[in-house]
Protein backbone atom coordinates (compact mmCIF):
# COMPACT_ATOMS: atom_id res chain seq x y z
CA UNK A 1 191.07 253.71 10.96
CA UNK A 2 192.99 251.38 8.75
CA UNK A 3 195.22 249.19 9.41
CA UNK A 4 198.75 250.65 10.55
CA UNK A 5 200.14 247.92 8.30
CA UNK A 6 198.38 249.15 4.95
CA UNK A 7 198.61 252.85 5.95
CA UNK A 8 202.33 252.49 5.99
CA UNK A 9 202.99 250.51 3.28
CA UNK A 10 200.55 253.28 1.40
CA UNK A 11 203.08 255.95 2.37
CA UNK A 12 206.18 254.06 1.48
CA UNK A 13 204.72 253.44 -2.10
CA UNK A 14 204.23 257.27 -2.39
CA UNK A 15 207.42 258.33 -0.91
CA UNK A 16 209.25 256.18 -3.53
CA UNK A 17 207.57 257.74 -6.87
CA UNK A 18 208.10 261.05 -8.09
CA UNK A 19 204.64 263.17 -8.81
CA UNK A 20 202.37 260.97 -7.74
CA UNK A 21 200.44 257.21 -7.58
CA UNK A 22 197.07 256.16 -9.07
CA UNK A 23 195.50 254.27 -5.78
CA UNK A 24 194.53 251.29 -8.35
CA UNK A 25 198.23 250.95 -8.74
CA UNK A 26 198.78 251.02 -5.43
CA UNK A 27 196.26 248.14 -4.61
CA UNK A 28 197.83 246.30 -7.27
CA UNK A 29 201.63 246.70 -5.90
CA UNK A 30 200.05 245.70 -2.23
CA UNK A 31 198.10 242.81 -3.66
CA UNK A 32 194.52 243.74 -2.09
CA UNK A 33 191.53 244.98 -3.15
CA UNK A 34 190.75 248.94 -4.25
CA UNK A 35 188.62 249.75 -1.54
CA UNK A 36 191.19 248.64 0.99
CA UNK A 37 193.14 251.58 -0.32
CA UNK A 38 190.66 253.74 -0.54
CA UNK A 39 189.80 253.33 3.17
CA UNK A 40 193.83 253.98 3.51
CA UNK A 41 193.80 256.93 1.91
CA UNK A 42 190.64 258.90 3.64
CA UNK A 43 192.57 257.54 6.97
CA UNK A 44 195.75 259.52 6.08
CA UNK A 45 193.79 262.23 4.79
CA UNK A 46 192.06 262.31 8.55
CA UNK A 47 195.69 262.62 10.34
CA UNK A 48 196.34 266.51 8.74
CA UNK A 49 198.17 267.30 5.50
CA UNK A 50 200.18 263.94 5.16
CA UNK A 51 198.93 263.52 1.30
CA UNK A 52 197.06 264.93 -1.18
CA UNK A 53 194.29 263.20 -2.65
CA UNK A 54 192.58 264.10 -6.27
CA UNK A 55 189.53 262.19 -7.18
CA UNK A 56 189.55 260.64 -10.85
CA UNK A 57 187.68 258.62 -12.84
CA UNK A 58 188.18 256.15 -15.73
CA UNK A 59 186.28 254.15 -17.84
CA UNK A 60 187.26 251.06 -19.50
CA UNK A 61 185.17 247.98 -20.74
CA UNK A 62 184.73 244.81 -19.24
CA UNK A 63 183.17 241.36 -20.04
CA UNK A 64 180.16 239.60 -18.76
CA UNK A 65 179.19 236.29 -17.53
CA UNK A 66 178.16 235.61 -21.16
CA UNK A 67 181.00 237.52 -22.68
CA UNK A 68 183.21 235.13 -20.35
CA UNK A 69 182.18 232.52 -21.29
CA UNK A 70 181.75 232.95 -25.24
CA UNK A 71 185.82 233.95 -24.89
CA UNK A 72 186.46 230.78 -23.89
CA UNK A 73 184.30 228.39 -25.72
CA UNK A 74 183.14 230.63 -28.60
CA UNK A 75 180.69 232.32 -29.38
CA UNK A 76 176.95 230.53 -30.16
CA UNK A 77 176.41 230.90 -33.87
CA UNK A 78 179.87 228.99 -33.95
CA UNK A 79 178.82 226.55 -31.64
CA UNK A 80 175.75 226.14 -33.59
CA UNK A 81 177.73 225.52 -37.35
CA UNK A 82 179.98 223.35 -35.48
CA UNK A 83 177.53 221.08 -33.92
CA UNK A 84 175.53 220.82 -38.02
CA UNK A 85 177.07 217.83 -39.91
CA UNK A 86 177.75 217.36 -43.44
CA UNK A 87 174.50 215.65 -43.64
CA UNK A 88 172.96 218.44 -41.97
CA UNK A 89 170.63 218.01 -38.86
CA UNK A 90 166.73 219.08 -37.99
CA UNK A 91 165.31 222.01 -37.24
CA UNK A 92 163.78 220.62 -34.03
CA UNK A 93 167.45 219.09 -32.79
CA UNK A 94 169.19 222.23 -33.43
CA UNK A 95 166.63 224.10 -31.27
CA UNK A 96 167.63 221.81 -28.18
CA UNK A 97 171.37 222.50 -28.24
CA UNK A 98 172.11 225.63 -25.73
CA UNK A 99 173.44 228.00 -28.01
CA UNK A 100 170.83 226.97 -30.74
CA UNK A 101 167.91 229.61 -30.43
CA UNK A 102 170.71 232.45 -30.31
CA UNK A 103 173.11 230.59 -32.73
CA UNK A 104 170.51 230.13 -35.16
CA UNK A 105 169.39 233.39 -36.05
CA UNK A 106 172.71 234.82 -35.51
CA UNK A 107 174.65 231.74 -38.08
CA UNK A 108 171.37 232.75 -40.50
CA UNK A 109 172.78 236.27 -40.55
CA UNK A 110 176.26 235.62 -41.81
CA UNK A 111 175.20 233.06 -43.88
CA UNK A 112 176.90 230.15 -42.71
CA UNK A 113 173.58 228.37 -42.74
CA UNK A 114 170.53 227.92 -44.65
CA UNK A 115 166.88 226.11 -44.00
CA UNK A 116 165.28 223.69 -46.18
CA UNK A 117 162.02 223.92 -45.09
CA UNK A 118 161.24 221.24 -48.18
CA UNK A 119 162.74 218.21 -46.26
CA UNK A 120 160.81 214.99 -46.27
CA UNK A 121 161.66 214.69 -42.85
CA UNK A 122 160.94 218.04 -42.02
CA UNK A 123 162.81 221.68 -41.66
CA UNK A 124 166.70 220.59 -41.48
CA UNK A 125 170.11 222.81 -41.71
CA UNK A 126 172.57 222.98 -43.56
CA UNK A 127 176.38 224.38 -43.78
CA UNK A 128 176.75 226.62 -46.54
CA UNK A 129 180.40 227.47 -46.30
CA UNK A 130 183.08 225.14 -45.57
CA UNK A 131 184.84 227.20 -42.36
CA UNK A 132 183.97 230.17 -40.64
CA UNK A 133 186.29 232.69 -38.48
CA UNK A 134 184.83 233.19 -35.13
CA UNK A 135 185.42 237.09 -34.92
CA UNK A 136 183.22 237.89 -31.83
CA UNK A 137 185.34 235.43 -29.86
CA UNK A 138 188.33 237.10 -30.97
CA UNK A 139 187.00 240.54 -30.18
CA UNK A 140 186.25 239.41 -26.32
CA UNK A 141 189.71 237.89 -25.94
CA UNK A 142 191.16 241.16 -26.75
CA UNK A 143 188.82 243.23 -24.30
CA UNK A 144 189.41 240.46 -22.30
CA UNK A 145 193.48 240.80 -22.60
CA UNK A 146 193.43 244.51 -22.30
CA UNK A 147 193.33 245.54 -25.54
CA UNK A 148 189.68 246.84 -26.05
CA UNK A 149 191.56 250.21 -27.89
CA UNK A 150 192.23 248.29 -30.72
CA UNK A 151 188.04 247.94 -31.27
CA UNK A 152 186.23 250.45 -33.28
CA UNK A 153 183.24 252.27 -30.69
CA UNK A 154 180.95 250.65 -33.54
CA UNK A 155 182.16 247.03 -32.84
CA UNK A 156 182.44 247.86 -28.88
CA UNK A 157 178.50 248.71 -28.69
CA UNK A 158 177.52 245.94 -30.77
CA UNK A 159 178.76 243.93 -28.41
CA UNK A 160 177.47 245.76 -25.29
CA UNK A 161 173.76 244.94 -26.93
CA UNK A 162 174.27 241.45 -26.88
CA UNK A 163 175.46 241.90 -23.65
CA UNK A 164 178.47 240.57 -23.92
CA UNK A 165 180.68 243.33 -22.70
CA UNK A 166 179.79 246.63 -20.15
CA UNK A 167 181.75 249.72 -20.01
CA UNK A 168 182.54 250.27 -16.08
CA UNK A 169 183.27 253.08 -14.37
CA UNK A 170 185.92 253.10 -11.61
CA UNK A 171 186.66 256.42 -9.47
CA UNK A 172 190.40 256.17 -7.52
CA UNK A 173 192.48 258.79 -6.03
CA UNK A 174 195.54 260.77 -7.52
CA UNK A 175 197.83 260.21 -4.94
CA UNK A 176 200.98 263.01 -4.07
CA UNK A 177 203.11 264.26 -0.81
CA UNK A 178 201.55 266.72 1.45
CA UNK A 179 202.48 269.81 3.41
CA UNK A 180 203.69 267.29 6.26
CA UNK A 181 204.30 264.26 4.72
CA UNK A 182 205.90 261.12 6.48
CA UNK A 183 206.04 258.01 6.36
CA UNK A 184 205.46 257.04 9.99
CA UNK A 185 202.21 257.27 11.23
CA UNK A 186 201.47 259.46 13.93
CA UNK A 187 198.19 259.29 16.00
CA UNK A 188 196.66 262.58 16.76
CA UNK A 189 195.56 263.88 19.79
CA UNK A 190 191.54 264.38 19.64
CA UNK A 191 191.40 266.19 22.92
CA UNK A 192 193.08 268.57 25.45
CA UNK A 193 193.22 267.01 28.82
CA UNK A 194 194.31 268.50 32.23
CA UNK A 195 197.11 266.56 32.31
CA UNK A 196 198.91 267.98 29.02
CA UNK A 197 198.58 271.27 30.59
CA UNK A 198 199.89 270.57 33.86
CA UNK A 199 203.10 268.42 31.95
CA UNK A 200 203.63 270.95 29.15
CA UNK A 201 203.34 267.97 26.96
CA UNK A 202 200.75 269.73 24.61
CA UNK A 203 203.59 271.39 23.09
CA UNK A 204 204.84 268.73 21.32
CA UNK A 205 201.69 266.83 20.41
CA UNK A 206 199.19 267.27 17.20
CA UNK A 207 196.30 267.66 17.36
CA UNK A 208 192.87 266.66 14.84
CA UNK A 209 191.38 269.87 13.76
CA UNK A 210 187.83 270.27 15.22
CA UNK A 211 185.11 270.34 11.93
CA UNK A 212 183.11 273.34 13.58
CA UNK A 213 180.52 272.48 10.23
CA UNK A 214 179.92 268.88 11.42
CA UNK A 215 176.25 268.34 12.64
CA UNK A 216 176.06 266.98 16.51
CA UNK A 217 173.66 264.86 17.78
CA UNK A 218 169.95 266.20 18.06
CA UNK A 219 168.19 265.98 21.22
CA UNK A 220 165.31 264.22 22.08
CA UNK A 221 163.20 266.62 21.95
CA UNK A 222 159.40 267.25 20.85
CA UNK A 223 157.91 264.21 20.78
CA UNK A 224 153.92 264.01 21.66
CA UNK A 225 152.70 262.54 24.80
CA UNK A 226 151.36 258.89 24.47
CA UNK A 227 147.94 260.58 25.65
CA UNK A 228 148.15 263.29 22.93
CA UNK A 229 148.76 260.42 20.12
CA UNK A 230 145.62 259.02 21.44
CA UNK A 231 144.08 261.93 20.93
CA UNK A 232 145.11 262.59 17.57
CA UNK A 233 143.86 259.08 16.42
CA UNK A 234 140.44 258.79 17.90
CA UNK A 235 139.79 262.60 16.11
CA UNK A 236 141.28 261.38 12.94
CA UNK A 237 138.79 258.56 13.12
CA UNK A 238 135.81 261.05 13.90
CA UNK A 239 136.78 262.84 11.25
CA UNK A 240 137.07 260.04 8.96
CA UNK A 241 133.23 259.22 9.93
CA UNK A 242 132.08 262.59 9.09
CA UNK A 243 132.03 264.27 12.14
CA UNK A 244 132.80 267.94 13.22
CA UNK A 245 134.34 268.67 16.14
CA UNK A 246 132.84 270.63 18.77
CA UNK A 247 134.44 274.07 20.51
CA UNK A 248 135.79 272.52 23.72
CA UNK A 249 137.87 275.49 24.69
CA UNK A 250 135.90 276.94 27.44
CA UNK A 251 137.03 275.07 30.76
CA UNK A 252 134.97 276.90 32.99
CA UNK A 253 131.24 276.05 32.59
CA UNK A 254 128.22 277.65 34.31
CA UNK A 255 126.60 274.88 36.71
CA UNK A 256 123.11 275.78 34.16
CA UNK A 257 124.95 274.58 31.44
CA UNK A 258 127.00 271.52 32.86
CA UNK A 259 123.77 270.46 35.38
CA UNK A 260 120.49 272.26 35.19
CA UNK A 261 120.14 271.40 31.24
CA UNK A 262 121.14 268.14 31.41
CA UNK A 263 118.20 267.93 33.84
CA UNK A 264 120.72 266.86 36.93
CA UNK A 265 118.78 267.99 39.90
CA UNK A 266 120.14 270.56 42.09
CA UNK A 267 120.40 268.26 45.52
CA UNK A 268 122.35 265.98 43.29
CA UNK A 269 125.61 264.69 45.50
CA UNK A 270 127.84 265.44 42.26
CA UNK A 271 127.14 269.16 42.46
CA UNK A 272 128.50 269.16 46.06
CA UNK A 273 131.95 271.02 46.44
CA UNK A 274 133.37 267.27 47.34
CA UNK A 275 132.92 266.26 43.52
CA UNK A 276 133.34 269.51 41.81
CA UNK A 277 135.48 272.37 41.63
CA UNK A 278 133.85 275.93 41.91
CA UNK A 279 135.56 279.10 40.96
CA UNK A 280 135.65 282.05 43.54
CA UNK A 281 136.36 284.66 40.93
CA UNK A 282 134.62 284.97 38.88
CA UNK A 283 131.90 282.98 41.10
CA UNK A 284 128.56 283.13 38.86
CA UNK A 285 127.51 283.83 35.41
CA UNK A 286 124.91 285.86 34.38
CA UNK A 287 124.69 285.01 30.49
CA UNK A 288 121.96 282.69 29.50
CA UNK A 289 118.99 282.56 27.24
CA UNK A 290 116.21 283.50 29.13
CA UNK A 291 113.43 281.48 27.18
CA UNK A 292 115.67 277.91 27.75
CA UNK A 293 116.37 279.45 31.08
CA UNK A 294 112.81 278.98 32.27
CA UNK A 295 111.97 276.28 30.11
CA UNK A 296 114.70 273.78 32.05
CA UNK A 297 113.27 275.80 34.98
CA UNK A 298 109.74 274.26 34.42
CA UNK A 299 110.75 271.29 34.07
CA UNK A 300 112.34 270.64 36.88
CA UNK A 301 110.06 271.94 39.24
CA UNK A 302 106.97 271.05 37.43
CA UNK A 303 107.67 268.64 34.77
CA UNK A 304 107.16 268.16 30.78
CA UNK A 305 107.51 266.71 27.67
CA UNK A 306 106.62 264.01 29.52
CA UNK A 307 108.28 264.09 32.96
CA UNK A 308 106.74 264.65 36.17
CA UNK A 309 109.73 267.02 37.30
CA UNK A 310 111.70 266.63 40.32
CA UNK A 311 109.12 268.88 42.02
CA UNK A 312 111.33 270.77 43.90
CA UNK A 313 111.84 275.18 43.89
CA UNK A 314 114.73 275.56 41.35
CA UNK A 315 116.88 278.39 42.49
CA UNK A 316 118.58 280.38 39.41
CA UNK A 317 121.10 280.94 42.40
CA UNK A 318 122.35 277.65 42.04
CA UNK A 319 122.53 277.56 38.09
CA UNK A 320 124.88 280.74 37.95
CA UNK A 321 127.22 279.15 40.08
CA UNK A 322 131.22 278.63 38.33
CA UNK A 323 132.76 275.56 38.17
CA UNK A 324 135.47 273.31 36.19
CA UNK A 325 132.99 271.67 33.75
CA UNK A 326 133.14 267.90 35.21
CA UNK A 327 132.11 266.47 31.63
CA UNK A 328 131.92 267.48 28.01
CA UNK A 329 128.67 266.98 27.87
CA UNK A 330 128.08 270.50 28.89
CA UNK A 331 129.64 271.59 25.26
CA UNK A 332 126.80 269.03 23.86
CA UNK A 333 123.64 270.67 26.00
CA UNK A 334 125.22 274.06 24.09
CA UNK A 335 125.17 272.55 20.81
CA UNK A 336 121.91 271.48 21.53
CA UNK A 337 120.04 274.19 22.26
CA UNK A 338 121.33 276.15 19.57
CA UNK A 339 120.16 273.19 17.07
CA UNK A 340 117.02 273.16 18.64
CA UNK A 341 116.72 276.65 17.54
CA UNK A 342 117.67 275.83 13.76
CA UNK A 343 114.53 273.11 14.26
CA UNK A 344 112.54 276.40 15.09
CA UNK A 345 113.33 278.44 11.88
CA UNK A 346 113.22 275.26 9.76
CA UNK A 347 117.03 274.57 9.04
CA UNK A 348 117.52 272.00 10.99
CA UNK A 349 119.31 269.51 9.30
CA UNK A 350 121.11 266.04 10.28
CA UNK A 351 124.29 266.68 12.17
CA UNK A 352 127.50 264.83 13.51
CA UNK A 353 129.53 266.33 15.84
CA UNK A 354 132.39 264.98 18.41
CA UNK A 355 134.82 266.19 21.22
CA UNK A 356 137.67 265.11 23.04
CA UNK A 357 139.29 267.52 25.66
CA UNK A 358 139.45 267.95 29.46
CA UNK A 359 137.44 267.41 32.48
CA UNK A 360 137.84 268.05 36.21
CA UNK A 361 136.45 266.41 38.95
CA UNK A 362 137.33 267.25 42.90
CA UNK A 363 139.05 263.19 43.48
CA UNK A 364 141.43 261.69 46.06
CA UNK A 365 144.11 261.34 44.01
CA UNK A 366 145.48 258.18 43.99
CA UNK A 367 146.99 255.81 41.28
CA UNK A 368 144.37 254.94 39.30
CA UNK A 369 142.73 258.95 40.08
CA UNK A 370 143.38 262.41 39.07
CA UNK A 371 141.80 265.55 39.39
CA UNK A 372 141.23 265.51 35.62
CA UNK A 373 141.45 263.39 32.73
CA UNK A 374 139.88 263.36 28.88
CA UNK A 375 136.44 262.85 27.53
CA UNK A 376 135.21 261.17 24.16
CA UNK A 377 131.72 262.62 23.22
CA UNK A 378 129.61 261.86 20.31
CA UNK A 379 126.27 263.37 19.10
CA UNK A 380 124.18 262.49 16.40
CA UNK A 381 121.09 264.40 15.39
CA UNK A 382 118.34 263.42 12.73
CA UNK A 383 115.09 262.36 12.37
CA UNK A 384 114.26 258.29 12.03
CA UNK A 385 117.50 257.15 14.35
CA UNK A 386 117.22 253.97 15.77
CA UNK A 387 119.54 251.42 18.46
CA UNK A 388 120.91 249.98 15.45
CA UNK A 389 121.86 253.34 14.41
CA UNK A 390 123.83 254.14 17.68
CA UNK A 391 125.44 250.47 17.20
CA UNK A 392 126.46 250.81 13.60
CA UNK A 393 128.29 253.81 14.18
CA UNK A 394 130.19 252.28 17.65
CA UNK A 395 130.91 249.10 15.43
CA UNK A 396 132.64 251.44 12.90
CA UNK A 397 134.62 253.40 15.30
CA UNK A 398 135.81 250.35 17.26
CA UNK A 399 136.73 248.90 13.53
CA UNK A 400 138.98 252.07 12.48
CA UNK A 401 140.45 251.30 16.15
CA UNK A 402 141.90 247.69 14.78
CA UNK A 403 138.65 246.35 17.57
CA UNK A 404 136.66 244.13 15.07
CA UNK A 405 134.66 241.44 17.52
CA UNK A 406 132.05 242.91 19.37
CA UNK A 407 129.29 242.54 21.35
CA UNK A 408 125.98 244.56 22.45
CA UNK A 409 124.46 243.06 25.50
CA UNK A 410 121.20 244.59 26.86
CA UNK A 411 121.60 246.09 30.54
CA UNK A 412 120.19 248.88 32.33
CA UNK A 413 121.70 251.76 33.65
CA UNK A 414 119.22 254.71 35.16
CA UNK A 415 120.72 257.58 33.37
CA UNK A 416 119.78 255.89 29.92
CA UNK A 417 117.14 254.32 28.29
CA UNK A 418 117.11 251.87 26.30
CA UNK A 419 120.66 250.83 27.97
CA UNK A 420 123.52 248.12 26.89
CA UNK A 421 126.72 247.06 27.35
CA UNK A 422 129.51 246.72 24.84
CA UNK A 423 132.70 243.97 24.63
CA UNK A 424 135.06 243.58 22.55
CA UNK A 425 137.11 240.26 22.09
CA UNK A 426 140.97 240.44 23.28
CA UNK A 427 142.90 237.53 21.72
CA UNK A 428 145.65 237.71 23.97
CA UNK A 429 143.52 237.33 26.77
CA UNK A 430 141.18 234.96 24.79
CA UNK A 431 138.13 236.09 26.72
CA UNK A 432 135.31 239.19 26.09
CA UNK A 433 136.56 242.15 27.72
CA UNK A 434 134.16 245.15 29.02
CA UNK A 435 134.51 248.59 27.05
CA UNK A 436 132.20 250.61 28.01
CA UNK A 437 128.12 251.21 28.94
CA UNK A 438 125.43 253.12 27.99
């Protein structure tokens, strides 16, 4: 809201003329800038039909720095015949005045100089009229007086590209009585309270119409969850790298596919009901290639491809058996197998593939536990891979990650072999942090 002052002083102003006001006239009678008014007016305009307000807009011509200053001290080819004496002056000198590059040419033009380039001591200028009649000076004293009418468009535009003058636009209001006009401001009510009611006072009191169009304010509503923004970087980086993403949708798992083929014994304490979660219904699976079946079955009772075996009588019992897959990896023993049968028809080729989705394992819940949580995975198949593969590729991701100091430290962990240990410099800490082994 404006001030009460101005907004009054507004009304007066249009109470007093008959028709109507230009708001430029108005700032002018009140001695303040335009926009002051302006603001006044879309005030009024908010308190119901006091005025009526008609946009306009008007163009007129104005002077620039330059064209300032040229109406007051002429214009530069007259500066530059002014400053040449009888005897002429050099080339070089002339140059160094500050109207003399623009002067020059300009005083060239109308011939009020020439160049004798003949000189023994070089290029000098000379006058070659006795008096000259600064007209550009004149023209920008009458723009500058309010008489830019009296130029020709021709003359106006030649000045505009010397950028002397600028044709501005100004938009102002069209200012006439409303509906309800008055001249005393009268604050309206924005909203019905219990009291009014109970008083009657409402009756007498305006009101500020309700815009039913206006927009309100949008909820806070669908943003991602911090772990889901994770998410969506660590693919995008996978993806980046070349690698497809695995089908992860299958929560449930067969205890073949999440233990047996990953060669996890079946006495292991992670396949007992105080680590994992099995499903009552369905309770087993019956679904599994029969070949793989009893080749994973060989080799854990008798051995293989190098292995002794755990030498033990698998059960198929304990293979069918449901449960909430406690790792990704089970997705990978899939993939596996089914590229191991590509190697068989001879279409095996080199292959990248990734996944990142949910795992369950039966925890005490606690503040640092829960009964499930997310799992990176990565598998690379080809023939010729080396460490320095394995490491290249972990440098790279860690990279895309913003993680650019690292080191691989040798270790050994009984689940892999050869085994290592990764860090990863954190400057705020200033010491090597742990981020994982394998």
């Amino acid at each position: 809201m404006a001030d009460t002052g101005i907004l009054e002083s507004l009304l007066r102003l249009v109470d007093k003329v008959d028709g109507g006001i230009d708001s430029q006239v108005v700032a002018s009678s009140l001695g303040v800038d335009h926009q002051v008014v302006v603001g006044a007016v879309k005030s009024v305009q908010a308190l119901g039909e006091v005025i009526e307000a008609e946009q306009r807009s008007s163009k007129h011509w104005e002077l620039t720095g330059e064209g300032q200053e040229i109406a007051e001290q002429g214009s530069h080819e007259a500066r530059v015949f002014k400053a040449i004496p009888e005897e002429g002056l050099s080339q070089s000198q002339l140059m160094k005045l500050p109207s003399g590059k623009v002067g020059f040419s300009k005083a060239m033009s109308n011939k009020w100089i020439h160049l004798d380039k003949g000189h023994e001591g070089g290029p000098r200028v000379f006058r070659m009229v006795e008096s000259i009649e600064d007209v550009v000076r004149k023209k920008l004293q009458q723009v500058q007086m309010g008489h830019s009418s009296q130029l020709e468009e021709k003359e106006k535009n030649e000045l505009k590209k010397r950028k002397l003058l600028t044709e501005v636009t100004v938009k102002s209001y069209w200012i006439t009585k409303g509906s309800n006009f008055s001249t005393i401001i009268t604050k309206q009510e924005t909203e019905l309270t219990p009291e009014m009611i109970a008083s009657g006072s409402w009756k007498e009191k305006k009101f500020k119409p309700y815009n039913f169009d206006a927009m309100g304010v949008a909820p806070d509503s669908g943003h991602l969850h911090p772990l889901m923004k994770v998410r969506t970087q660590f693919r995008q980086i996978f993806l980046e790298m070349g690698f497809t993403e695995m089908p992860t949708n299958n929560f449930i798992e067969s205890s073949f596919w999440n233990f047996d083929s990953l060669f996890q014994p079946q006495q292991h304490p992670a396949r007992d009901q105080h680590d994992t979660f099995f499903l009552s219904d369905p309770a087993v699976a019956h679904d599994f290639p029969q070949d793989y079946l009893e080749r994973v079955k060989k080799v854990h009772s008798e051995g293989g491809y190098g292995s002794q075996g755990y030498k033990y009588d698998w059960k198929i019992e304990e293979a069918q058996k449901n449960i909430l897959r406690t790792h990704t990896t089970a997705v990978s023993a899939r993939m596996l197998y089914k590229l191991a049968s590509l190697k068989l028809t001879g279409k095996l080729r080199r292959v990248k593939y990734f996944s990142i989705d949910r795992v369950f394992r039966n925890e005490t819940l606690d503040a640092t536990h829960l009964a499930e949580f997310h799992q990176i995975e990565g598998v690379v198949a080809d023939y010729g891979l080396t460490l320095g593969d394995l490491m290249g590729v972990l440098h790279q991701f860690f990279t895309k990650l913003g993680i650019t100091k690292l080191r691989f430290k040798p270790a050994y962990n009984p689940y892999t072999e050869p085994s290592m240990e990764v860090f990863s410099y954190h400057k705020g800490k200033q010491g090597w942090i742990q981020q994982f082994c394998l």
